[in-house]
PDB file of N, CA and C in Angstrom:
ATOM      1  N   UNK A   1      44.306  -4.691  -9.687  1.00  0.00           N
ATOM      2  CA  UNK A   1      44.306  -5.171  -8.330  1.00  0.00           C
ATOM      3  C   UNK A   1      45.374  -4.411  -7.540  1.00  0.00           C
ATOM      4  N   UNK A   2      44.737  -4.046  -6.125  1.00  0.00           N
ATOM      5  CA  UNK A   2      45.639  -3.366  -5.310  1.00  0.00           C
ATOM      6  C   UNK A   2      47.000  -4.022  -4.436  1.00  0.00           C
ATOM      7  N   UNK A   3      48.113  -4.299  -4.361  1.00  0.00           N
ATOM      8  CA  UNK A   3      48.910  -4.853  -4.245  1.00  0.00           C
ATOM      9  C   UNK A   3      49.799  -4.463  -2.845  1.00  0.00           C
ATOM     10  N   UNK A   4      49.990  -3.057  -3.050  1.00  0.00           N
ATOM     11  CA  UNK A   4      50.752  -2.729  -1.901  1.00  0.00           C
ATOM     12  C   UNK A   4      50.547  -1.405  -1.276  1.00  0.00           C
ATOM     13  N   UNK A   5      50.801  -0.670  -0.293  1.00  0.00           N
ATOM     14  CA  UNK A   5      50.119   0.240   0.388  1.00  0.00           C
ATOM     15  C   UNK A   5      49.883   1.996  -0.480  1.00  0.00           C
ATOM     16  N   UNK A   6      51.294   1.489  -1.678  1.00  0.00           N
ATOM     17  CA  UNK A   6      51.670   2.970  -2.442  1.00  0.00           C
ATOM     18  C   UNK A   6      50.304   2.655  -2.862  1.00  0.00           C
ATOM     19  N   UNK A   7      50.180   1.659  -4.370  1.00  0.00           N
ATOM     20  CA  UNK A   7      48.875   1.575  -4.739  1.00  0.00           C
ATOM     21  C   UNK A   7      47.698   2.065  -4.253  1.00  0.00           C
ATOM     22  N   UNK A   8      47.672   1.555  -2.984  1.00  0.00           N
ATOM     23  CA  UNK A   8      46.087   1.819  -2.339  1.00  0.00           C
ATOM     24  C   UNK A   8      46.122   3.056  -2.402  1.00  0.00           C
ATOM     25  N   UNK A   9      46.975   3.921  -1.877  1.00  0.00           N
ATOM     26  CA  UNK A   9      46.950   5.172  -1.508  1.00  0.00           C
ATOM     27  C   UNK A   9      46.751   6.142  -3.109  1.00  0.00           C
ATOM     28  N   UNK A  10      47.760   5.659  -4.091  1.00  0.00           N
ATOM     29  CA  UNK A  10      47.299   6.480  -5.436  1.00  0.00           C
ATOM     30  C   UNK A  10      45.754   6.145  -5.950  1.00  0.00           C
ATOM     31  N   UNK A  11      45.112   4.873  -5.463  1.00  0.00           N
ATOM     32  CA  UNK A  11      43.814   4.591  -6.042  1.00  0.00           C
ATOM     33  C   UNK A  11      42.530   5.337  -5.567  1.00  0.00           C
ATOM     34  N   UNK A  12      42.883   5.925  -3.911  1.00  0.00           N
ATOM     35  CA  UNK A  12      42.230   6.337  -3.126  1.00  0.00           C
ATOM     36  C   UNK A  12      42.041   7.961  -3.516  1.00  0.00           C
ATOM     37  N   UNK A  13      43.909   8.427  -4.020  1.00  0.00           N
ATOM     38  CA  UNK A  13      43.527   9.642  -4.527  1.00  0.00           C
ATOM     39  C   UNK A  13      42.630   9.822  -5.427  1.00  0.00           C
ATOM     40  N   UNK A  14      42.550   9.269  -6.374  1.00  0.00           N
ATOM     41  CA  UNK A  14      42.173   8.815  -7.554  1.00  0.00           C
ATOM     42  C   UNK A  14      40.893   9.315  -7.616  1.00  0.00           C
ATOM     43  N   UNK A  15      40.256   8.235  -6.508  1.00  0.00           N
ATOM     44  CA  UNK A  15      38.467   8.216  -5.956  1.00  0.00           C
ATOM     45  C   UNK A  15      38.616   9.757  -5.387  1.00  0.00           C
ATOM     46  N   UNK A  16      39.013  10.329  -4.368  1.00  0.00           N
ATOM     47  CA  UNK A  16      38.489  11.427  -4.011  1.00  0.00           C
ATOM     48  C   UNK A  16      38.650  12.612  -4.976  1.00  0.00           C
ATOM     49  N   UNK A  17      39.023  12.400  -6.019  1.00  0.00           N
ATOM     50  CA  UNK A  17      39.126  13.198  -6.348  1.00  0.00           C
ATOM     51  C   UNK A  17      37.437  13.052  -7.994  1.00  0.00           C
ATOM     52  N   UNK A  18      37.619  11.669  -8.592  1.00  0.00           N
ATOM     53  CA  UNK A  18      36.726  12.084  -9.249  1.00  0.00           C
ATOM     54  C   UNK A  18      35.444  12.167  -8.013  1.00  0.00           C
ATOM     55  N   UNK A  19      35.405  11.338  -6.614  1.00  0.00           N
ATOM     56  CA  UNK A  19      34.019  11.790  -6.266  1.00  0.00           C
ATOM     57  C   UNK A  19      33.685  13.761  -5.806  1.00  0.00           C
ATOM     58  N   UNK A  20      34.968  14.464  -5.593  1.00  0.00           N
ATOM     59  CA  UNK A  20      34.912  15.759  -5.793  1.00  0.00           C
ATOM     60  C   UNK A  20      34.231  16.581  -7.043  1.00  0.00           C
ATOM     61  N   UNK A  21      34.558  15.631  -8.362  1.00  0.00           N
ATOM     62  CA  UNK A  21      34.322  15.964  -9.861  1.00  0.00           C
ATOM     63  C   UNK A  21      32.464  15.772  -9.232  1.00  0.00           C
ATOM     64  N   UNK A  22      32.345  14.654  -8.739  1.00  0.00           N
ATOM     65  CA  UNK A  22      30.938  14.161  -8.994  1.00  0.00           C
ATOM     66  C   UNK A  22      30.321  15.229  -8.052  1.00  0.00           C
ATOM     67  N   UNK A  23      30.647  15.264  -6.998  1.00  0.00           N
ATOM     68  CA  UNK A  23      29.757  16.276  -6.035  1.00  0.00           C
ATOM     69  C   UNK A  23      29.182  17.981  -6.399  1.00  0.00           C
ATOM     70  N   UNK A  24      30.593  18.446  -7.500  1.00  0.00           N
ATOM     71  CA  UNK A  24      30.137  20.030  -8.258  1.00  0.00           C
ATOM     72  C   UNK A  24      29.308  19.538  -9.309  1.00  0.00           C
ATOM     73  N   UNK A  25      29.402  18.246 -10.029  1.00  0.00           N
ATOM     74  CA  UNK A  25      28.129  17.893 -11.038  1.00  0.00           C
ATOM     75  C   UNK A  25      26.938  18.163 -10.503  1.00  0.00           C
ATOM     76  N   UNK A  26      26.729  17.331  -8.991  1.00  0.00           N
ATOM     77  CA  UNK A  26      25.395  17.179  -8.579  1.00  0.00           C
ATOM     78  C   UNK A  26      24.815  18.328  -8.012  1.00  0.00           C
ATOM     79  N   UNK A  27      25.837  19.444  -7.569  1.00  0.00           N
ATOM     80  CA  UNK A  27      25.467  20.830  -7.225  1.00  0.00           C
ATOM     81  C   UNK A  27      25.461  21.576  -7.980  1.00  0.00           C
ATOM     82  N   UNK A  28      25.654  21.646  -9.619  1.00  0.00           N
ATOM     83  CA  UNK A  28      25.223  21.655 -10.841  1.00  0.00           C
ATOM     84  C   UNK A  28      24.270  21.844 -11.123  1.00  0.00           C
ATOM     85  N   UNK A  29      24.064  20.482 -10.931  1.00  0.00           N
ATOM     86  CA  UNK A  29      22.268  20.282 -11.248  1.00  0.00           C
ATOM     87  C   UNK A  29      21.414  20.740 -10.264  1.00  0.00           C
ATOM     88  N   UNK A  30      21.499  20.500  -8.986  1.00  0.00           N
ATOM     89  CA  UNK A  30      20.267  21.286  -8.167  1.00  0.00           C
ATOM     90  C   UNK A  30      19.968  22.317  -8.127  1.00  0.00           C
ATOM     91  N   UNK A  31      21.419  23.279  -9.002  1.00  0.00           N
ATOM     92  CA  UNK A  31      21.112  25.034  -8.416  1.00  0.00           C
ATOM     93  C   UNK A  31      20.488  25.153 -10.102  1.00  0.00           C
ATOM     94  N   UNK A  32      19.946  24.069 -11.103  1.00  0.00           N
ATOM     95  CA  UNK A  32      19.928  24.834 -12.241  1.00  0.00           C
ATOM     96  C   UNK A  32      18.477  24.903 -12.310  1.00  0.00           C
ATOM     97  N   UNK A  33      17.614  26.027 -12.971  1.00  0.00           N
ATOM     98  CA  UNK A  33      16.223  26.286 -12.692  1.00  0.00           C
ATOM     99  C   UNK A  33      15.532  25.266 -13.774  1.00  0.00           C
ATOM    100  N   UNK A  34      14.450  24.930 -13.312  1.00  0.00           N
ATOM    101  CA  UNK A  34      13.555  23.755 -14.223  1.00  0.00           C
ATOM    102  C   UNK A  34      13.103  24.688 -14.951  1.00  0.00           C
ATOM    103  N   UNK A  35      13.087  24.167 -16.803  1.00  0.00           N
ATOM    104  CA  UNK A  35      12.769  24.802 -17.598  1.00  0.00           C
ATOM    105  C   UNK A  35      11.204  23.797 -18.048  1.00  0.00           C
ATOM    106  N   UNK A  36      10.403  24.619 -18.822  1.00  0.00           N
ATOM    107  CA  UNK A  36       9.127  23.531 -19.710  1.00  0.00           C
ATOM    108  C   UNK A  36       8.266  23.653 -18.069  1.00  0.00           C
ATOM    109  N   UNK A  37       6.919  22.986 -18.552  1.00  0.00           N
ATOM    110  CA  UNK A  37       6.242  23.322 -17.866  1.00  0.00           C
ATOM    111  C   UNK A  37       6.284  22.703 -16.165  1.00  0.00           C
ATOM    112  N   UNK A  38       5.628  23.377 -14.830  1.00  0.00           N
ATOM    113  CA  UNK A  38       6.193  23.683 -13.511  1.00  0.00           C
ATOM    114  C   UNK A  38       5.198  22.795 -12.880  1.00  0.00           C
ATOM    115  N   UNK A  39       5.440  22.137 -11.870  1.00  0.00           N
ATOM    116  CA  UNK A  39       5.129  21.654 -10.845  1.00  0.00           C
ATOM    117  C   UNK A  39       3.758  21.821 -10.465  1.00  0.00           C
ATOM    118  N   UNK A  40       2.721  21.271 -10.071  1.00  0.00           N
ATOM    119  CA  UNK A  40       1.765  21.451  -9.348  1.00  0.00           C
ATOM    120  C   UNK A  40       2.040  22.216  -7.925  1.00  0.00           C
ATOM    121  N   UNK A  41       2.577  23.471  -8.294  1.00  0.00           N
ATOM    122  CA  UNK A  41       3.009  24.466  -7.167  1.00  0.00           C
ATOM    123  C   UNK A  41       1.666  25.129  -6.604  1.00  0.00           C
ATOM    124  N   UNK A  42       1.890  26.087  -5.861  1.00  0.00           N
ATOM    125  CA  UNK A  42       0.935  26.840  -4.878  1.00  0.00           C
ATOM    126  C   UNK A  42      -0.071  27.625  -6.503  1.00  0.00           C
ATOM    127  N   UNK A  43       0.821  28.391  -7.286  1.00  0.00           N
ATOM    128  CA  UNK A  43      -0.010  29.149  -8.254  1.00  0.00           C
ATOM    129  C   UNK A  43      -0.644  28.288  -9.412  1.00  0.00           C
ATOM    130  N   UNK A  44       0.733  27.520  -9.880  1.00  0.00           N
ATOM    131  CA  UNK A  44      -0.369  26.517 -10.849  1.00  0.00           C
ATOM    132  C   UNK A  44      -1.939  25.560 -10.392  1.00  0.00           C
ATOM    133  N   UNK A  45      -2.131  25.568  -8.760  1.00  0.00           N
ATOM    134  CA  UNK A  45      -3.299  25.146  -8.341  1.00  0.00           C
ATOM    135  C   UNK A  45      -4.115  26.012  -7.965  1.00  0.00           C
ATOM    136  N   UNK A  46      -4.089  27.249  -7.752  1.00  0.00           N
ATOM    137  CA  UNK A  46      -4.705  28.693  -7.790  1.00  0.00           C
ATOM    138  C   UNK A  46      -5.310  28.864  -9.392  1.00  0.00           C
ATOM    139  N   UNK A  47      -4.417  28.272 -10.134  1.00  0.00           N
ATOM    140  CA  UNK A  47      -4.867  28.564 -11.639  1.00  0.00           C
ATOM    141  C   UNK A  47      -5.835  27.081 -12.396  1.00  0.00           C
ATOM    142  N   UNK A  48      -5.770  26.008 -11.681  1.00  0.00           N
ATOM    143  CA  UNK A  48      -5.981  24.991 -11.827  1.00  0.00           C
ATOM    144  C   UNK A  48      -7.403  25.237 -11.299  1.00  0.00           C
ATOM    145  N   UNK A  49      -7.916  25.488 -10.191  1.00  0.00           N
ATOM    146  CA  UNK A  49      -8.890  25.441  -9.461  1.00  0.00           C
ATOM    147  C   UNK A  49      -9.815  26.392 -10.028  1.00  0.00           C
ATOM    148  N   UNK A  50      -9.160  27.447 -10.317  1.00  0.00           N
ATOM    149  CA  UNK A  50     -10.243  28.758 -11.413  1.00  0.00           C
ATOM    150  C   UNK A  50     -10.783  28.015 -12.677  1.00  0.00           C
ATOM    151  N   UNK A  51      -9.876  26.885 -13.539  1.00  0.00           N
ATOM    152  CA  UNK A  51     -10.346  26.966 -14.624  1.00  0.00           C
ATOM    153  C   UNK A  51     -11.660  26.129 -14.569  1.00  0.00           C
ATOM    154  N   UNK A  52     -11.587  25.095 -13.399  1.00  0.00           N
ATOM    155  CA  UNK A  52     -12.165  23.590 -12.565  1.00  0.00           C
ATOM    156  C   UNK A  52     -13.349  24.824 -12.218  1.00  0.00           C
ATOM    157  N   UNK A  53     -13.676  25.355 -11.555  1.00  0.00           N
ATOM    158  CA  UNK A  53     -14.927  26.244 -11.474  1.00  0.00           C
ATOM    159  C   UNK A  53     -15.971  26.521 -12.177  1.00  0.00           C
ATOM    160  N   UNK A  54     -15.153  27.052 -12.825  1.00  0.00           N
ATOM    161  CA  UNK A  54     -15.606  27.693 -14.550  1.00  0.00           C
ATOM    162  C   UNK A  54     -16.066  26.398 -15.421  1.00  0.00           C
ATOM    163  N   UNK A  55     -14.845  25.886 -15.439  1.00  0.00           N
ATOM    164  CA  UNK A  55     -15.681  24.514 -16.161  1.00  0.00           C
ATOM    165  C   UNK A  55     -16.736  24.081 -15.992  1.00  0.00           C
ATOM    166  N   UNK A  56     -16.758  23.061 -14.439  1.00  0.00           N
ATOM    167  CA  UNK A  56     -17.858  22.599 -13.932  1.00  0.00           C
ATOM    168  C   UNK A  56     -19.320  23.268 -13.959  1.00  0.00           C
ATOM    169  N   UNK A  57     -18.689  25.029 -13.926  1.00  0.00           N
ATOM    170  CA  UNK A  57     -19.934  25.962 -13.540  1.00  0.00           C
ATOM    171  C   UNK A  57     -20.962  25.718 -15.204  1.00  0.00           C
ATOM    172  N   UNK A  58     -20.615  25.627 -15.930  1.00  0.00           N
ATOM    173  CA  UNK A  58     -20.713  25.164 -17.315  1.00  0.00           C
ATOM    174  C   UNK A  58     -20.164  26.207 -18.451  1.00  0.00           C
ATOM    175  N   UNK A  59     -19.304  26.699 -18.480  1.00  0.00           N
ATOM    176  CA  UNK A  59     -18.554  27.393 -19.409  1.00  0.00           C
ATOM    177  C   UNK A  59     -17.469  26.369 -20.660  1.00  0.00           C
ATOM    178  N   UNK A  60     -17.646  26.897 -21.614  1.00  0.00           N
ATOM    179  CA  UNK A  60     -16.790  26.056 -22.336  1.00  0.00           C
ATOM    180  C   UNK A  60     -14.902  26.466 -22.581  1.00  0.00           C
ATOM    181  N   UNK A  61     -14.459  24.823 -22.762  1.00  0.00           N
ATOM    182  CA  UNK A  61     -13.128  25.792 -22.739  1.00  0.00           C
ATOM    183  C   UNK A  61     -12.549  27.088 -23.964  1.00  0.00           C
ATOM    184  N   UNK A  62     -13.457  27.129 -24.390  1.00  0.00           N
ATOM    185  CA  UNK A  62     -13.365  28.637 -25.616  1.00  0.00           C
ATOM    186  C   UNK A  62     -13.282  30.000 -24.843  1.00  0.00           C
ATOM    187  N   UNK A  63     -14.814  29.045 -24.095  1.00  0.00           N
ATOM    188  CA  UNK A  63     -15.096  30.222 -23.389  1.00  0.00           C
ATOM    189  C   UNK A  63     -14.128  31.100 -22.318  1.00  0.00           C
ATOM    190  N   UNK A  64     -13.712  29.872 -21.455  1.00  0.00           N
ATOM    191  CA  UNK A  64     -12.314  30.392 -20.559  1.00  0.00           C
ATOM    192  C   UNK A  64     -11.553  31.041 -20.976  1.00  0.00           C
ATOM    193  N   UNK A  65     -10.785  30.376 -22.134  1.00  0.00           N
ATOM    194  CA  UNK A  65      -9.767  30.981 -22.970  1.00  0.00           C
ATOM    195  C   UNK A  65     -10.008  32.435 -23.190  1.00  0.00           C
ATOM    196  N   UNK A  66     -11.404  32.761 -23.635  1.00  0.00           N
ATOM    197  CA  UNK A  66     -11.210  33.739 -24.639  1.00  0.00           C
ATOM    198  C   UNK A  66     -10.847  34.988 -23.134  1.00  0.00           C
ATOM    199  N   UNK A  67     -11.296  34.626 -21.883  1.00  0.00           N
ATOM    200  CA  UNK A  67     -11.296  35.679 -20.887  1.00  0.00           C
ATOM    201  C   UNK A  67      -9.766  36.047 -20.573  1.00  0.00           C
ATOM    202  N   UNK A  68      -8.705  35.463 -21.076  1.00  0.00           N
ATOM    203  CA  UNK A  68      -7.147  35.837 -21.200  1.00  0.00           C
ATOM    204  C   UNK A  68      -6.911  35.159 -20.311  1.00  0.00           C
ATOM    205  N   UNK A  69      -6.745  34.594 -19.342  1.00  0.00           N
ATOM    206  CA  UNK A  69      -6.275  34.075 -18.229  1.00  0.00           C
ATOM    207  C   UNK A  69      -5.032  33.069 -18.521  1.00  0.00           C
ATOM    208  N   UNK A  70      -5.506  31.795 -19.244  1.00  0.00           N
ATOM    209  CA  UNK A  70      -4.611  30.862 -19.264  1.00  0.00           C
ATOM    210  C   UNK A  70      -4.678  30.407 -21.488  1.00  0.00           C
ATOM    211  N   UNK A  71      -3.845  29.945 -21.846  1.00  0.00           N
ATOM    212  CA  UNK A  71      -3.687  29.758 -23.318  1.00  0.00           C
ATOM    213  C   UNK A  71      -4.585  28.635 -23.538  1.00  0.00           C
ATOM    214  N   UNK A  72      -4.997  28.169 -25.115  1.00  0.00           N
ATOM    215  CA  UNK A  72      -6.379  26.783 -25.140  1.00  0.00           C
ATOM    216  C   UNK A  72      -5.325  26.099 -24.531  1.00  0.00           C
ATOM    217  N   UNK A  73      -3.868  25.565 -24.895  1.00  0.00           N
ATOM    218  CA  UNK A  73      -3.320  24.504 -24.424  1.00  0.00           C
ATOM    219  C   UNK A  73      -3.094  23.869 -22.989  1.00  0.00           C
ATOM    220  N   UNK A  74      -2.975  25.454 -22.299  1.00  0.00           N
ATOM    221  CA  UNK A  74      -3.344  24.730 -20.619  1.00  0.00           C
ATOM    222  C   UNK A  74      -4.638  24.501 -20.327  1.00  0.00           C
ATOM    223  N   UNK A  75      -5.597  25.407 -21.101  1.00  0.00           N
ATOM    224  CA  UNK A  75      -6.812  24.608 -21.229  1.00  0.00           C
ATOM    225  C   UNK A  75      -7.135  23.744 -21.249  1.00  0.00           C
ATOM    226  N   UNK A  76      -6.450  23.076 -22.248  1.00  0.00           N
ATOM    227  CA  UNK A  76      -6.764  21.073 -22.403  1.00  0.00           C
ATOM    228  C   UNK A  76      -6.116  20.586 -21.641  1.00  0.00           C
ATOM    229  N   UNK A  77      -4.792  21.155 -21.108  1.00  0.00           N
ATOM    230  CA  UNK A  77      -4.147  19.871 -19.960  1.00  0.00           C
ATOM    231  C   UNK A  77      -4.968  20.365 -18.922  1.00  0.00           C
ATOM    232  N   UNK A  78      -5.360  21.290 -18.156  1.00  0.00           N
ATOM    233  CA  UNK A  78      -6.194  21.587 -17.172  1.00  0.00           C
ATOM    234  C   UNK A  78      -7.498  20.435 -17.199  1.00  0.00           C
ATOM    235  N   UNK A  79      -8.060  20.593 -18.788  1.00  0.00           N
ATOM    236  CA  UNK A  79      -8.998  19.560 -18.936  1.00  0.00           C
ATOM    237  C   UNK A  79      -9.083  18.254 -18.764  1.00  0.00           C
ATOM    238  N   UNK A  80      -7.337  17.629 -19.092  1.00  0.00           N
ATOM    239  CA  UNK A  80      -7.264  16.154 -19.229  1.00  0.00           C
ATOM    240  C   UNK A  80      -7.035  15.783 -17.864  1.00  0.00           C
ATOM    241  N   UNK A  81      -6.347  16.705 -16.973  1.00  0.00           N
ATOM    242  CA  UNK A  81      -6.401  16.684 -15.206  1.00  0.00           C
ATOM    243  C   UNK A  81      -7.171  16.202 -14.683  1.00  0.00           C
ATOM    244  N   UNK A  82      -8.685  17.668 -14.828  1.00  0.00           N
ATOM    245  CA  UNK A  82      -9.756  17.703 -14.546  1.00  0.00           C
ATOM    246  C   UNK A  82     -10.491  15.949 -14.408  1.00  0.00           C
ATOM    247  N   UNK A  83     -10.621  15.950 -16.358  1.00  0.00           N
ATOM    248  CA  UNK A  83     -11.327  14.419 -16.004  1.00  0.00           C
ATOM    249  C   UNK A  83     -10.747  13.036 -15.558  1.00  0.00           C
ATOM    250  N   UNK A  84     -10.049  13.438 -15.262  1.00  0.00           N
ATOM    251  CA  UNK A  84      -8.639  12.358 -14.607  1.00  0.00           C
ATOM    252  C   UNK A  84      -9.319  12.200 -12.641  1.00  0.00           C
ATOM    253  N   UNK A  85      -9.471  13.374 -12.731  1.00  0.00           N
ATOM    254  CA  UNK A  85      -9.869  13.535 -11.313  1.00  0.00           C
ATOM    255  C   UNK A  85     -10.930  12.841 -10.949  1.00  0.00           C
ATOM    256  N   UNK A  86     -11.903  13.295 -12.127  1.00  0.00           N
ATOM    257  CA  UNK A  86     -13.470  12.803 -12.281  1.00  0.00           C
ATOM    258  C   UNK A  86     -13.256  11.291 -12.234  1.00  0.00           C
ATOM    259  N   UNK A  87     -12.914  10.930 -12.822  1.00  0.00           N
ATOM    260  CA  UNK A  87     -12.749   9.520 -13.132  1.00  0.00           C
ATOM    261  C   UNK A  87     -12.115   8.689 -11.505  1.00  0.00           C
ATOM    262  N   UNK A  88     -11.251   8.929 -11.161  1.00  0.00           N
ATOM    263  CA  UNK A  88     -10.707   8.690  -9.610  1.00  0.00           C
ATOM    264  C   UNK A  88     -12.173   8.787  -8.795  1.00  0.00           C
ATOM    265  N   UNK A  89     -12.673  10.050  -8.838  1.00  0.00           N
ATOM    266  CA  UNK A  89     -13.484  10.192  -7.768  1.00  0.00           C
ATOM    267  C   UNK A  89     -14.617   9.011  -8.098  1.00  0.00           C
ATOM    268  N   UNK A  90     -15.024   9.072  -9.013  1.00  0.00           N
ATOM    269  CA  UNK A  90     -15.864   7.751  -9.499  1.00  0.00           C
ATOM    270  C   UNK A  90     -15.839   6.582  -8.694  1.00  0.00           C
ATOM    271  N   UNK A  91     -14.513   6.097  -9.552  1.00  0.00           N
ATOM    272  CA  UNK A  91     -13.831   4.776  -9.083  1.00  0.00           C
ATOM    273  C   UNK A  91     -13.966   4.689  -7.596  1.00  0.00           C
ATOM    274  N   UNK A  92     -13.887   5.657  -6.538  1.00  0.00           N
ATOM    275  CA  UNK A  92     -13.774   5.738  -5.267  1.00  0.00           C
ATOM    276  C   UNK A  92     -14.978   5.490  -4.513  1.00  0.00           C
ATOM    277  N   UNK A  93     -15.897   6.105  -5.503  1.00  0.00           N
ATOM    278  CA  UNK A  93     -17.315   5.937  -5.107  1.00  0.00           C
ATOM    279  C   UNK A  93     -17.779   4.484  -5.421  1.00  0.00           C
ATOM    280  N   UNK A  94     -17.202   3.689  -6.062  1.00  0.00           N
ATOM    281  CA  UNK A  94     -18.286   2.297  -6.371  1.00  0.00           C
ATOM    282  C   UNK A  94     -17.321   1.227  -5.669  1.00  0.00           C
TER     283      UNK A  94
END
């Protein structure tokens, strides 16, 4: 408990100084680059929308794959997206 004006004043240093500690943490973290897989950005939906083509057009995902573009594994998350979507649009319709 704060008692008399010295106090307040050493407690206050105290605070500005770890919230200084806290503020280079948090500018830390924003400047550090996201690692593992990225955002539904501008290219991952450029790449999203090619495989959604192809799919629908009736190609299998072997088939995609084997044309180099994207690995089977974004294949299947592309896929589990895909019918994720399907399924929404459904639901929307009834």
């Amino acid at each position: 408990m704060i008692s008399n004006l010295k106090d307040a004043l050493l407690r206050i240093a105290e605070l500005e100084e770890e919230n200084a500690k806290l503020k280079q943490e948090l500018e830390d973290y924003k400047s550090r680059k996201n690692a593992g897989r990225q955002k539904h950005d501008a290219k991952w939906m450029e790449s999203y929308n090619d495989f959604a083509i192809k799919f629908a057009g009736g190609m299998t995902i072997m088939e995609i794959v084997a044309e180099g573009d994207i690995s089977r594994r974004t294949a299947y998350r592309y896929k589990a997206y895909f019918d994720e979507i399907r399924k929404y649009e459904e639901k929307k319709k009834q």
